[in-house]
C-alpha atoms as a PDB file:
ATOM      1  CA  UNK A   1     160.829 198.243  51.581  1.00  0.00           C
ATOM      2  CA  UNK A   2     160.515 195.415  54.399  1.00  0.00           C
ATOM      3  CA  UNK A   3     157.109 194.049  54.326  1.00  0.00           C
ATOM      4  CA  UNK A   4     155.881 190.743  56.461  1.00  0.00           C
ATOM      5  CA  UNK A   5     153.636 188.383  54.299  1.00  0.00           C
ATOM      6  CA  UNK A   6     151.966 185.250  53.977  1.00  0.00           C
ATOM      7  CA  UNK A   7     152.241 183.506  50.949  1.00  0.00           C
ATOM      8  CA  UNK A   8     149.829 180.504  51.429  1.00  0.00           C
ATOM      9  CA  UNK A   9     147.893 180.027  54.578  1.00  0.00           C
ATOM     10  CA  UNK A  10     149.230 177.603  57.127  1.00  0.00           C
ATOM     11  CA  UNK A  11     151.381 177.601  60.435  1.00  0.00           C
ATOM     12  CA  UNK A  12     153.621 180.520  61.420  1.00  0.00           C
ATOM     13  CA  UNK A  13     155.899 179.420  59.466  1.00  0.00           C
ATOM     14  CA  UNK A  14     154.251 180.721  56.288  1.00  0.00           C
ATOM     15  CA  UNK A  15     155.026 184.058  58.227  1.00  0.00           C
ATOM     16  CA  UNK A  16     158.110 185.527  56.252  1.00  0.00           C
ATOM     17  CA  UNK A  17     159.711 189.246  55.673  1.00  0.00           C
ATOM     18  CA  UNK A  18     159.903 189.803  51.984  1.00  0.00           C
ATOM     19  CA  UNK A  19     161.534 193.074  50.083  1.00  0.00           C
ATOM     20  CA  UNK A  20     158.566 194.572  48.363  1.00  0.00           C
ATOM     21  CA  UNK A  21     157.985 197.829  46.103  1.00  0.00           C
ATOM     22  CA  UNK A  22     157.125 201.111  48.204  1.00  0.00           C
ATOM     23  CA  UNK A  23     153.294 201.163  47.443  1.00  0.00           C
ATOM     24  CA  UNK A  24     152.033 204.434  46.093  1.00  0.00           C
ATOM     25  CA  UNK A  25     149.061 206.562  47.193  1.00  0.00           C
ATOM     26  CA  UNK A  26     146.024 206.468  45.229  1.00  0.00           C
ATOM     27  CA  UNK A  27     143.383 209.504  45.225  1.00  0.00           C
ATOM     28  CA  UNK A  28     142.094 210.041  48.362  1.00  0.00           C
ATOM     29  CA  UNK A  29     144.701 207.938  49.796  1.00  0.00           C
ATOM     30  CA  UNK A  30     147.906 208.718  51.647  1.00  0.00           C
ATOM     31  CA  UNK A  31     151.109 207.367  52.131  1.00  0.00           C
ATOM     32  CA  UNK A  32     152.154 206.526  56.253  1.00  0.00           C
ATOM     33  CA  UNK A  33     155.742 206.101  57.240  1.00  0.00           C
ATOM     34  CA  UNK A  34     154.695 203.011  59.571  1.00  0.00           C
ATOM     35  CA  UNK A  35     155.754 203.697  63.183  1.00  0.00           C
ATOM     36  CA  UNK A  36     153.977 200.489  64.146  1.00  0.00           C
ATOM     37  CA  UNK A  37     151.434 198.043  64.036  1.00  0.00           C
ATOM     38  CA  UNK A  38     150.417 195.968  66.756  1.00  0.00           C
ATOM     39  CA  UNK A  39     149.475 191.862  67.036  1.00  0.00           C
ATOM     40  CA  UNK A  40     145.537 190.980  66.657  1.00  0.00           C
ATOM     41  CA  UNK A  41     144.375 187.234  67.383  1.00  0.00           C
ATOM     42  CA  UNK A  42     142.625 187.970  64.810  1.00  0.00           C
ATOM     43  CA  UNK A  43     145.405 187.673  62.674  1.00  0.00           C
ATOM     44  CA  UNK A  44     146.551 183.975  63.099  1.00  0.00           C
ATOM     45  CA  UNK A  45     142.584 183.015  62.126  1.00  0.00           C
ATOM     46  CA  UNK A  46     143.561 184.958  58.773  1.00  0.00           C
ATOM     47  CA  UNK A  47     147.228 183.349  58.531  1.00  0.00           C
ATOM     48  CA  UNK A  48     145.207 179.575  59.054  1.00  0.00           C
ATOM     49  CA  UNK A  49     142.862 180.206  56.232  1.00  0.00           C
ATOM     50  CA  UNK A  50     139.797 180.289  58.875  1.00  0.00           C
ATOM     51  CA  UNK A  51     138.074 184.014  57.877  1.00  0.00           C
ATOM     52  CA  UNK A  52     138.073 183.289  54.466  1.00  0.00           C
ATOM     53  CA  UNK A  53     134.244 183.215  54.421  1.00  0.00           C
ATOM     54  CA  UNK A  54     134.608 186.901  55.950  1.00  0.00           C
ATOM     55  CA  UNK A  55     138.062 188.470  54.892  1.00  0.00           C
ATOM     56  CA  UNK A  56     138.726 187.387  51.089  1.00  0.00           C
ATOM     57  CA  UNK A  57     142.628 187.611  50.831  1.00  0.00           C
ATOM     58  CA  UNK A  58     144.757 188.159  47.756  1.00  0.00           C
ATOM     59  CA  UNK A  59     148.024 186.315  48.092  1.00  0.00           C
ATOM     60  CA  UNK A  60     150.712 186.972  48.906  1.00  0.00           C
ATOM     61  CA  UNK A  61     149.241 189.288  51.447  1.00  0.00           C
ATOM     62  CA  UNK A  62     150.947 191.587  53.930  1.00  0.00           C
ATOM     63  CA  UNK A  63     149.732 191.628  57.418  1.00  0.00           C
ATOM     64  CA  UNK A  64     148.911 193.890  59.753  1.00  0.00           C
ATOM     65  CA  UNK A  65     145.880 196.006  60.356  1.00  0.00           C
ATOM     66  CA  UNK A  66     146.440 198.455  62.809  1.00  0.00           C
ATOM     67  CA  UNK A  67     148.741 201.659  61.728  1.00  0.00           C
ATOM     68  CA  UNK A  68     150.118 204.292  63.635  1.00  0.00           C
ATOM     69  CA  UNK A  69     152.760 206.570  61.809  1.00  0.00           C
ATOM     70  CA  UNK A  70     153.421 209.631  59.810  1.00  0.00           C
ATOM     71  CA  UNK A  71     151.818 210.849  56.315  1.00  0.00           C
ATOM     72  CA  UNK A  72     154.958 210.496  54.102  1.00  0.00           C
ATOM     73  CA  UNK A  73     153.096 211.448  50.593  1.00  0.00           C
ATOM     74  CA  UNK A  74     149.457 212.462  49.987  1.00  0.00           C
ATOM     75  CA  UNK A  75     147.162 211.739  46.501  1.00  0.00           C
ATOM     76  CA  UNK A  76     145.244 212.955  44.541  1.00  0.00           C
ATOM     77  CA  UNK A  77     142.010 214.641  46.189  1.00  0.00           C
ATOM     78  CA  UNK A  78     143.192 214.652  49.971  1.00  0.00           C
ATOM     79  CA  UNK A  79     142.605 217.967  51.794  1.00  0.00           C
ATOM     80  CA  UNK A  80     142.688 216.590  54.930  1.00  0.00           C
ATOM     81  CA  UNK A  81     146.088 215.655  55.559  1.00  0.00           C
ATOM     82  CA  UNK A  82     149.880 217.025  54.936  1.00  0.00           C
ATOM     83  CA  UNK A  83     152.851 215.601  55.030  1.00  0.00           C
ATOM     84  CA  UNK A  84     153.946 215.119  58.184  1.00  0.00           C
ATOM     85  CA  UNK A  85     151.101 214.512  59.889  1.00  0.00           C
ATOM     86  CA  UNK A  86     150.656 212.089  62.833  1.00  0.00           C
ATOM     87  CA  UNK A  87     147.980 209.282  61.942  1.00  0.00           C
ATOM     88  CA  UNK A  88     146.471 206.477  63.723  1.00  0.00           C
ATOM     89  CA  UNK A  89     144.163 204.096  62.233  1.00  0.00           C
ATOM     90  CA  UNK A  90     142.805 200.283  61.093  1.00  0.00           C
ATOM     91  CA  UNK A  91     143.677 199.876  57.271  1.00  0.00           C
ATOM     92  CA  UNK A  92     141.144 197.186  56.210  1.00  0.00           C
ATOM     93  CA  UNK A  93     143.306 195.477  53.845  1.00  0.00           C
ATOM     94  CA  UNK A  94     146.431 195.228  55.705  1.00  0.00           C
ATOM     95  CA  UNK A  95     149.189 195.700  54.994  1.00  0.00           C
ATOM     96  CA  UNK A  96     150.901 197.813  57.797  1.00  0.00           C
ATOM     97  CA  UNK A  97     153.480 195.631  58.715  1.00  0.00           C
ATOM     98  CA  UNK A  98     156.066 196.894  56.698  1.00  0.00           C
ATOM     99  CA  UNK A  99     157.902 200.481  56.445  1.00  0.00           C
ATOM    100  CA  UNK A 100     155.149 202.517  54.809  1.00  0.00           C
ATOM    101  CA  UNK A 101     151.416 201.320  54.089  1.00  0.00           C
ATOM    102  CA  UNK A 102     148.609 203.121  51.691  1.00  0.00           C
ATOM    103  CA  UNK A 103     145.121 204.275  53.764  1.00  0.00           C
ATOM    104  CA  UNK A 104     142.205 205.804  52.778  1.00  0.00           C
ATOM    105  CA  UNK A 105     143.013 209.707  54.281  1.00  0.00           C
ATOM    106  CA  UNK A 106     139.229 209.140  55.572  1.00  0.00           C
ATOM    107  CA  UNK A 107     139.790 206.375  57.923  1.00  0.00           C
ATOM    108  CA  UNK A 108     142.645 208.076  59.964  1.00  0.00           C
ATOM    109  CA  UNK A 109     142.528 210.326  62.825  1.00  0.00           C
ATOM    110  CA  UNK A 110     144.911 212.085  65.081  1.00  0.00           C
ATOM    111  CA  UNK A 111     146.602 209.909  67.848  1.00  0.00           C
ATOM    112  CA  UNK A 112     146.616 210.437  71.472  1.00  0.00           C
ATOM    113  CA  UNK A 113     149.254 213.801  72.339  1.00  0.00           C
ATOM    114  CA  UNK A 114     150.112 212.112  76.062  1.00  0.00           C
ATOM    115  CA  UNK A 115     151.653 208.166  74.718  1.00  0.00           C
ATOM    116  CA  UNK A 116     154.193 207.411  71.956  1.00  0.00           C
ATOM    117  CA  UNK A 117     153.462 207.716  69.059  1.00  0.00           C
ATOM    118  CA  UNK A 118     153.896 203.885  67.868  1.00  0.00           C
ATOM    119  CA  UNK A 119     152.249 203.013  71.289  1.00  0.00           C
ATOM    120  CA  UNK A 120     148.609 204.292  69.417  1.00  0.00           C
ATOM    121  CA  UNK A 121     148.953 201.181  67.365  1.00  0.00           C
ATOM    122  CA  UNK A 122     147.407 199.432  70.027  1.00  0.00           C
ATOM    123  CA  UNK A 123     144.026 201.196  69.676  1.00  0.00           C
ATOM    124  CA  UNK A 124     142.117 200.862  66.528  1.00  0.00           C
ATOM    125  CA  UNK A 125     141.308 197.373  66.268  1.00  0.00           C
ATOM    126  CA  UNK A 126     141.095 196.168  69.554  1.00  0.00           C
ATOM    127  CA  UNK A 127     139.765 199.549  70.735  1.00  0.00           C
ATOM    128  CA  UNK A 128     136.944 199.597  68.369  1.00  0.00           C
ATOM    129  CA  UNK A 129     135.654 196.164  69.217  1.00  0.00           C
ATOM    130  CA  UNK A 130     135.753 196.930  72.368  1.00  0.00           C
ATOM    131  CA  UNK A 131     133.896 200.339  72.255  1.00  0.00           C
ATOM    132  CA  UNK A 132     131.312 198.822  69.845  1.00  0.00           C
ATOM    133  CA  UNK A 133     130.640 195.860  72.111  1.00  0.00           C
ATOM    134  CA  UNK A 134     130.357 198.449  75.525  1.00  0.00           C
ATOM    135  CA  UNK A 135     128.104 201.358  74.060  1.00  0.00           C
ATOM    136  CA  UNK A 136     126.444 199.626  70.878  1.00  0.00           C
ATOM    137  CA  UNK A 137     125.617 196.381  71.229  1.00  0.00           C
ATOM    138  CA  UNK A 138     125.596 195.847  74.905  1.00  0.00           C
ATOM    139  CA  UNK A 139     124.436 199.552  75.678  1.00  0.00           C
ATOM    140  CA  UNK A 140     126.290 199.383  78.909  1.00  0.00           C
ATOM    141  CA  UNK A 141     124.851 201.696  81.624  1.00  0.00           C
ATOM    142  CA  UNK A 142     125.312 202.893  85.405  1.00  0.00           C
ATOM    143  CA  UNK A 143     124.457 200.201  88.073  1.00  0.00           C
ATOM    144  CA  UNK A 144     124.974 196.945  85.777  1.00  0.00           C
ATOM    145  CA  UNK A 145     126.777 194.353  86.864  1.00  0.00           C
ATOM    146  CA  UNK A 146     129.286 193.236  83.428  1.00  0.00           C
ATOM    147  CA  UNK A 147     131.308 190.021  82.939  1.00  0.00           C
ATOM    148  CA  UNK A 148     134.040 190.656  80.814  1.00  0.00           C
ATOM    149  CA  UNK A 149     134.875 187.047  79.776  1.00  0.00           C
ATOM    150  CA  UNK A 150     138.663 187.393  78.462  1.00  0.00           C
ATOM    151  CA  UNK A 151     139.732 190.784  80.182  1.00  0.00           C
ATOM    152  CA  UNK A 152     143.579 189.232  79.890  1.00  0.00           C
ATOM    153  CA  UNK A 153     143.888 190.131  75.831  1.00  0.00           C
ATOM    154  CA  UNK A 154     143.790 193.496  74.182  1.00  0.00           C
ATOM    155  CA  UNK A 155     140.025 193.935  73.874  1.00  0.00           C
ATOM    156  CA  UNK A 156     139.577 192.945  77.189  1.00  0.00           C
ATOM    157  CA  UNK A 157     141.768 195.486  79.071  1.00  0.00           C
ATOM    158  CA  UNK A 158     139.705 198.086  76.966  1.00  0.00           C
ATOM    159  CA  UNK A 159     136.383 196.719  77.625  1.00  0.00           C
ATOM    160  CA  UNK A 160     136.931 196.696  81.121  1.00  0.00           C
ATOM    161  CA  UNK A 161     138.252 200.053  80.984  1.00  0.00           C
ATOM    162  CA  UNK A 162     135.054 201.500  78.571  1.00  0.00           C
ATOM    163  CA  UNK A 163     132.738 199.602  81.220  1.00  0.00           C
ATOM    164  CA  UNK A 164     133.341 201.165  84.131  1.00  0.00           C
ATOM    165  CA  UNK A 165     133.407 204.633  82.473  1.00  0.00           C
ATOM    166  CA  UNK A 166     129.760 203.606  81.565  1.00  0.00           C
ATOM    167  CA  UNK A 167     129.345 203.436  85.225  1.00  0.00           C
ATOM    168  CA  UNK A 168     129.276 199.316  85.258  1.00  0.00           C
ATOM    169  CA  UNK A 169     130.124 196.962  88.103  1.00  0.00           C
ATOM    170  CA  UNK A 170     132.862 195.036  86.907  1.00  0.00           C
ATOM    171  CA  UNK A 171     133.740 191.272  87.442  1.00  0.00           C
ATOM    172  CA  UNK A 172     136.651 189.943  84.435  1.00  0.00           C
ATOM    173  CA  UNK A 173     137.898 186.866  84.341  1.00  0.00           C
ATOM    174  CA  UNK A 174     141.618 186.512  83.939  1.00  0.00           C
ATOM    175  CA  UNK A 175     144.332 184.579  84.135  1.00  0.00           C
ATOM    176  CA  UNK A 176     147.637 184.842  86.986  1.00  0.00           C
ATOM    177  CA  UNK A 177     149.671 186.388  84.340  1.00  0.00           C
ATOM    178  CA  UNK A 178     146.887 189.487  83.771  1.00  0.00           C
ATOM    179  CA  UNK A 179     144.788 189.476  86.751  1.00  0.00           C
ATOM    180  CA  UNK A 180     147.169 192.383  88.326  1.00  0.00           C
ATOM    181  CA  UNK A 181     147.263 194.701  85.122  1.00  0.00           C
ATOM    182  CA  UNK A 182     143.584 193.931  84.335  1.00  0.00           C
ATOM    183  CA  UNK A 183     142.392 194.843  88.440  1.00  0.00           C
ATOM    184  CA  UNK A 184     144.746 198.360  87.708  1.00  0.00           C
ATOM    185  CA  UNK A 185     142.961 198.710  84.579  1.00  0.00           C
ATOM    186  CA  UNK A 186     139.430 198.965  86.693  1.00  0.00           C
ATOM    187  CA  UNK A 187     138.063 195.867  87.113  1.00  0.00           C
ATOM    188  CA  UNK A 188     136.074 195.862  90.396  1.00  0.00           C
ATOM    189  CA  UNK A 189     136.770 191.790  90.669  1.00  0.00           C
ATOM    190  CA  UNK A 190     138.743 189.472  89.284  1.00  0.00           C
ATOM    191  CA  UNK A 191     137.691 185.633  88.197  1.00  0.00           C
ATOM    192  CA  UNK A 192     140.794 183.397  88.205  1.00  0.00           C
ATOM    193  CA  UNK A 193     139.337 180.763  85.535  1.00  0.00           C
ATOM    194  CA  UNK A 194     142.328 178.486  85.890  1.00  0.00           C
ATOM    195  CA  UNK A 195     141.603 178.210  89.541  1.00  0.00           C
ATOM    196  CA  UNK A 196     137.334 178.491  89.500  1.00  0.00           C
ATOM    197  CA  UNK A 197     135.204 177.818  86.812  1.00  0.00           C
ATOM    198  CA  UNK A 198     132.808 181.385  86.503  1.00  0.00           C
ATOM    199  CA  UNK A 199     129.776 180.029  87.057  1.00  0.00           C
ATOM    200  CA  UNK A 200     131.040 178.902  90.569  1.00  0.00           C
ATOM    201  CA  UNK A 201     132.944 181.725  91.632  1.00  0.00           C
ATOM    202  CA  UNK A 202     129.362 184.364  90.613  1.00  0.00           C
ATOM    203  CA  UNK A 203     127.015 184.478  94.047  1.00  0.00           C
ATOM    204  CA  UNK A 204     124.759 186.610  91.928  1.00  0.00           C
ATOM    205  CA  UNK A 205     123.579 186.932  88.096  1.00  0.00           C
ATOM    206  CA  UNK A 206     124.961 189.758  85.796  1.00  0.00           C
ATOM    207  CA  UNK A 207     122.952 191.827  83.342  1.00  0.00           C
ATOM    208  CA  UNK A 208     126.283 191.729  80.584  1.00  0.00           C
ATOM    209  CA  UNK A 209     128.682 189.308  79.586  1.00  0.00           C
ATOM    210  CA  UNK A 210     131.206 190.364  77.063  1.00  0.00           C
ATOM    211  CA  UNK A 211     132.930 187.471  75.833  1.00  0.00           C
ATOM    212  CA  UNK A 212     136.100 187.923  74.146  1.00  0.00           C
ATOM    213  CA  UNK A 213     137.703 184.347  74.101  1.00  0.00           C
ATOM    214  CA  UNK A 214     137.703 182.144  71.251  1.00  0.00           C
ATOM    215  CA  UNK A 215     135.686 179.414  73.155  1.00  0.00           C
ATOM    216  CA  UNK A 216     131.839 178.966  72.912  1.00  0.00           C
ATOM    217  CA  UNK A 217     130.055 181.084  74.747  1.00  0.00           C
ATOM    218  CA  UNK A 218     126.733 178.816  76.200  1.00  0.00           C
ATOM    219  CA  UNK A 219     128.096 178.078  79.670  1.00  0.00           C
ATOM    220  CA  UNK A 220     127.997 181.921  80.773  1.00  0.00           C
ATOM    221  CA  UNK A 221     124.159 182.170  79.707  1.00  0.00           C
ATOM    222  CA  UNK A 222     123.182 180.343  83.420  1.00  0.00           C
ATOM    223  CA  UNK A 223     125.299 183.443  85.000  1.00  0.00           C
ATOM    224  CA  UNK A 224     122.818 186.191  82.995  1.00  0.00           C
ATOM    225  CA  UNK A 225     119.393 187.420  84.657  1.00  0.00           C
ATOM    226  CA  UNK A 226     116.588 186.994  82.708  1.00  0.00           C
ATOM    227  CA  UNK A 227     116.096 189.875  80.173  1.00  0.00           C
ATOM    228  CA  UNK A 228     120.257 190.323  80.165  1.00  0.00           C
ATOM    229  CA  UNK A 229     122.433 189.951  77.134  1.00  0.00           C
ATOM    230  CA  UNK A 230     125.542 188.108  76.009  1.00  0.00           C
ATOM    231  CA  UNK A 231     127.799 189.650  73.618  1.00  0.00           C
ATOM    232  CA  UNK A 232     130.010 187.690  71.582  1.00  0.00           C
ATOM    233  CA  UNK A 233     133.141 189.680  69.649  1.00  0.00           C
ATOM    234  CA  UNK A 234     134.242 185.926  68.857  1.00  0.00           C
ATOM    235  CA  UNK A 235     131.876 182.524  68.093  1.00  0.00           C
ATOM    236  CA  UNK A 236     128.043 183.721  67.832  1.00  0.00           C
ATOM    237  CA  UNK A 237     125.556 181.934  70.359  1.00  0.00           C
ATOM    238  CA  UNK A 238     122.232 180.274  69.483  1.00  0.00           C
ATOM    239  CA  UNK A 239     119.645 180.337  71.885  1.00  0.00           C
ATOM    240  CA  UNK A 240     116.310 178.793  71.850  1.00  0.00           C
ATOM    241  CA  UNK A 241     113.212 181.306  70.956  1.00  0.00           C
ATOM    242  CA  UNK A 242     111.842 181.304  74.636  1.00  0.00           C
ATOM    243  CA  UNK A 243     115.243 181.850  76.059  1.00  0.00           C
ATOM    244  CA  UNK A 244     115.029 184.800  78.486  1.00  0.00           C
ATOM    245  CA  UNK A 245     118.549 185.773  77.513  1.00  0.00           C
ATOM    246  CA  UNK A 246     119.524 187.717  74.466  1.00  0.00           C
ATOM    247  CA  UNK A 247     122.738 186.906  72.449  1.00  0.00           C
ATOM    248  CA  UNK A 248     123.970 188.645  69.941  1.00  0.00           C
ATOM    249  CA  UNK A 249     127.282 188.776  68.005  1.00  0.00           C
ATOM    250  CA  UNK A 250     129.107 191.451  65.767  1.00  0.00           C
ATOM    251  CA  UNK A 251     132.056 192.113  64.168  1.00  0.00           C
ATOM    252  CA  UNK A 252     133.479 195.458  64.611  1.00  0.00           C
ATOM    253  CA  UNK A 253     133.261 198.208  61.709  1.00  0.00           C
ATOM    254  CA  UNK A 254     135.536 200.802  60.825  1.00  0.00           C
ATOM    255  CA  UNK A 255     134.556 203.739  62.489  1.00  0.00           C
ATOM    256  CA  UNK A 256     136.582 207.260  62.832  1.00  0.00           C
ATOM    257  CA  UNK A 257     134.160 209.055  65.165  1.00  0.00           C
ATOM    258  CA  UNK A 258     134.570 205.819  67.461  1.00  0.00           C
ATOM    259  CA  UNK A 259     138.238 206.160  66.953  1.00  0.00           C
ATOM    260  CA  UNK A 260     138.100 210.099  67.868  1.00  0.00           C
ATOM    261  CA  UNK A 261     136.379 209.285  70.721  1.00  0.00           C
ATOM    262  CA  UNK A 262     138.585 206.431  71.798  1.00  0.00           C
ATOM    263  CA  UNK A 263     141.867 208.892  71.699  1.00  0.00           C
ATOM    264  CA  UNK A 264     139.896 211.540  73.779  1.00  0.00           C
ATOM    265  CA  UNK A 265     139.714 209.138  76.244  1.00  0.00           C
ATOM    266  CA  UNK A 266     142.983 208.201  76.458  1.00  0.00           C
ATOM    267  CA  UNK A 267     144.466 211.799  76.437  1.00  0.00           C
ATOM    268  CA  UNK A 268     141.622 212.440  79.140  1.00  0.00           C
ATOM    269  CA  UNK A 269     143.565 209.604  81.427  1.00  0.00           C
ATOM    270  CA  UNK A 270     140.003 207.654  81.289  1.00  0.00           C
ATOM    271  CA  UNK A 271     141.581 204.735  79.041  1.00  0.00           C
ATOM    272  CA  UNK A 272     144.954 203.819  79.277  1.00  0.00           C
ATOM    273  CA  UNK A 273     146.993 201.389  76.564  1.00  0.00           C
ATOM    274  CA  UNK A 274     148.216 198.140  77.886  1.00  0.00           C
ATOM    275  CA  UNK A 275     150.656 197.757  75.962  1.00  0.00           C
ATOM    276  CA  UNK A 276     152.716 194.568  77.129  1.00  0.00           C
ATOM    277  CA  UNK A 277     155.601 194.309  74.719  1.00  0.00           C
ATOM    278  CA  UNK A 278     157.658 196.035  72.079  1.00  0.00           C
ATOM    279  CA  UNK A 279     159.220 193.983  69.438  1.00  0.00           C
ATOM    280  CA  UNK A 280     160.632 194.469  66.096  1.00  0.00           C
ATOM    281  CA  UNK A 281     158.550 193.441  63.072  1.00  0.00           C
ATOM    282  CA  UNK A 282     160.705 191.049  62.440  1.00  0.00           C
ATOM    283  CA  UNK A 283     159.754 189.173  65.243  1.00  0.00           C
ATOM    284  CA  UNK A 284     156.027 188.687  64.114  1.00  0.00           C
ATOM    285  CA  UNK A 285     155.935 184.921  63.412  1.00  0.00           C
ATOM    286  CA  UNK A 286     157.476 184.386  66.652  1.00  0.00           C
ATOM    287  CA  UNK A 287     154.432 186.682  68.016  1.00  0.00           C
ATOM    288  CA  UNK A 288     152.518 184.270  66.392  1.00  0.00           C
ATOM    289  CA  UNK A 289     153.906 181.387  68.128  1.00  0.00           C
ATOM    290  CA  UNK A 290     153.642 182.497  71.714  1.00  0.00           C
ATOM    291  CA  UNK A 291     150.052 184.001  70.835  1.00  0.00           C
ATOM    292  CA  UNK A 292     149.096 180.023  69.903  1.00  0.00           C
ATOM    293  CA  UNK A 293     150.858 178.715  73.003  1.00  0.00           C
ATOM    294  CA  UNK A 294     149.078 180.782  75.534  1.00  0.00           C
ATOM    295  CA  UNK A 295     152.880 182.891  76.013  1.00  0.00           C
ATOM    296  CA  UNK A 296     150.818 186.885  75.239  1.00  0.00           C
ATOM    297  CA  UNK A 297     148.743 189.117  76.937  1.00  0.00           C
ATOM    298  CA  UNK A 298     147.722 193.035  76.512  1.00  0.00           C
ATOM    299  CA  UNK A 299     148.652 194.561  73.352  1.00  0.00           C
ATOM    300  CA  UNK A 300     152.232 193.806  70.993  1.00  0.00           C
ATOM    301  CA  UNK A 301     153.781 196.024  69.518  1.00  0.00           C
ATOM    302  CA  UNK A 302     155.532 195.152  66.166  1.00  0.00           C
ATOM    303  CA  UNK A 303     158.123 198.575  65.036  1.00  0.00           C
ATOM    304  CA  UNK A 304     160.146 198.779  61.569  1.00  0.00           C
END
């Protein structure tokens, strides 16, 4: 089968389609017939070499970590799933950029009835950080006032979108190239940052920031009330001991009942997938390119 790997960390260029063997389902594992995977940023820190102190790799090493598709072969021990069965999912170890990828039958759930099916690739990854960051660790409720720093990108849209279901006030800052999808995707304002810095263009403080851009987060901690929070899916924040502002940062878990819930929402209408482009998996060091020159927004989607 068609598989994209990296053999050695480095550039996009070290992004390359190789012919690999069909990988076989272990017990309690199943076989998907990839129908896509989508683009993380994420991804190009793992391609650099820069998560190694969090993601161990084993080289060569095929990418891709969200998987929608269909259960081609099931092994030993599954009950849960037959062959044929429509899966969505984020396979920890990669590898669903190629034809068919291996899961745990345990970390997949049914995809959304009202989108495509490859279209549900956009969800786990980027859906679960965002979910975790709204109703865990921010515990987002009616009445606050939320800064989604980074609302352009795939976590964004959904944060915004999982924010004002909580019943939040909505400011996200965005760029001219997202600030149109991101205000249809709920945002109640809309922050150009390449026009106003944030803390100029805030008349008031917020009680949440979610920041979702690779940049340090300390220049939004002026914008939070005392006794607010900052929530960092990215670079964690220090603060001093006395600060009256709370930071914390995470990195999102696996999590099927999050996942359940996400797809509920979108086949309720609630949450919506902005998915911006459709491209062949061949086309993922390319993806990488214009993700590293500023060129993406929303959520790629990489087919067979």
């Amino acid at each position: 089968m068609k598989a994209i790997r990296i053999h050695e960390y480095g550039d996009a260029s070290v992004v390359r389609r190789d012919d690999i063997l069909r990988p076989v389902p272990g017990p309690g594992e199943v076989l998907i017939d990839v129908a896509a995977t989508s683009f993380n940023p994420s991804d190009i820190g793992l391609r650099r070499g820069l998560l190694r102190s969090v993601f161990s790799l084993d080289l060569p090493y095929t990418l891709g970590g969200d998987v929608a598709g269909t259960v081609a072969e099931v092994g030993d021990g599954v009950r849960t799933l037959a062959v044929g069965d429509r899966v969505v999912g984020r396979v920890d170890g990669g590898g669903a950029a190629a034809e068919y990828v291996t899961a745990a039958a345990d970390t997949l759930v049914t995809p959304p009835t009202g989108v495509p099916l490859a279209h549900a690739a956009a969800l786990p990854i980027a859906g679960l950080t965002a979910w975790q960051a709204v109703f865990e660790h921010a515990a987002v409720t009616s009445g606050q006032r939320v800064l989604v720093n980074g609302a352009g990108g795939g976590v964004g849209g959904f944060a915004v979108q999982l924010a004002k279901h909580a019943g939040a006030y909505v400011i996200a800052t965005a760029g001219p190239r997202s600030a149109e999808t991101v205000r249809r995707l709920g945002a109640d304002r809309i922050v150009d940052y390449t026009a106003t810095p944030v803390a100029e263009a805030l008349d008031e403080p917020v009680d949440v920031v979610l920041h979702i851009v690779a940049a340090g987060a300390r220049p939004l901690v002026p914008l939070v009330r005392p006794g607010g929070l900052v929530v960092s899916v990215t670079v964690p924040l220090r603060l001093p001991a006395d600060s009256p502002v709370t930071a914390t940062h995470f990195v999102a878990r696996n999590d099927t009942g999050d996942l359940a819930a996400l797809v509920k929402l979108v086949d309720a209408g609630v949450v919506r997938l902005d998915i911006s482009e459709t491209r062949p998996l061949a086309d993922l060091a390319a993806v990488h390119r214009d993700a590293e020159s500023g060129r993406t927004r929303g959520k790629i989607i990489l087919v067979p």
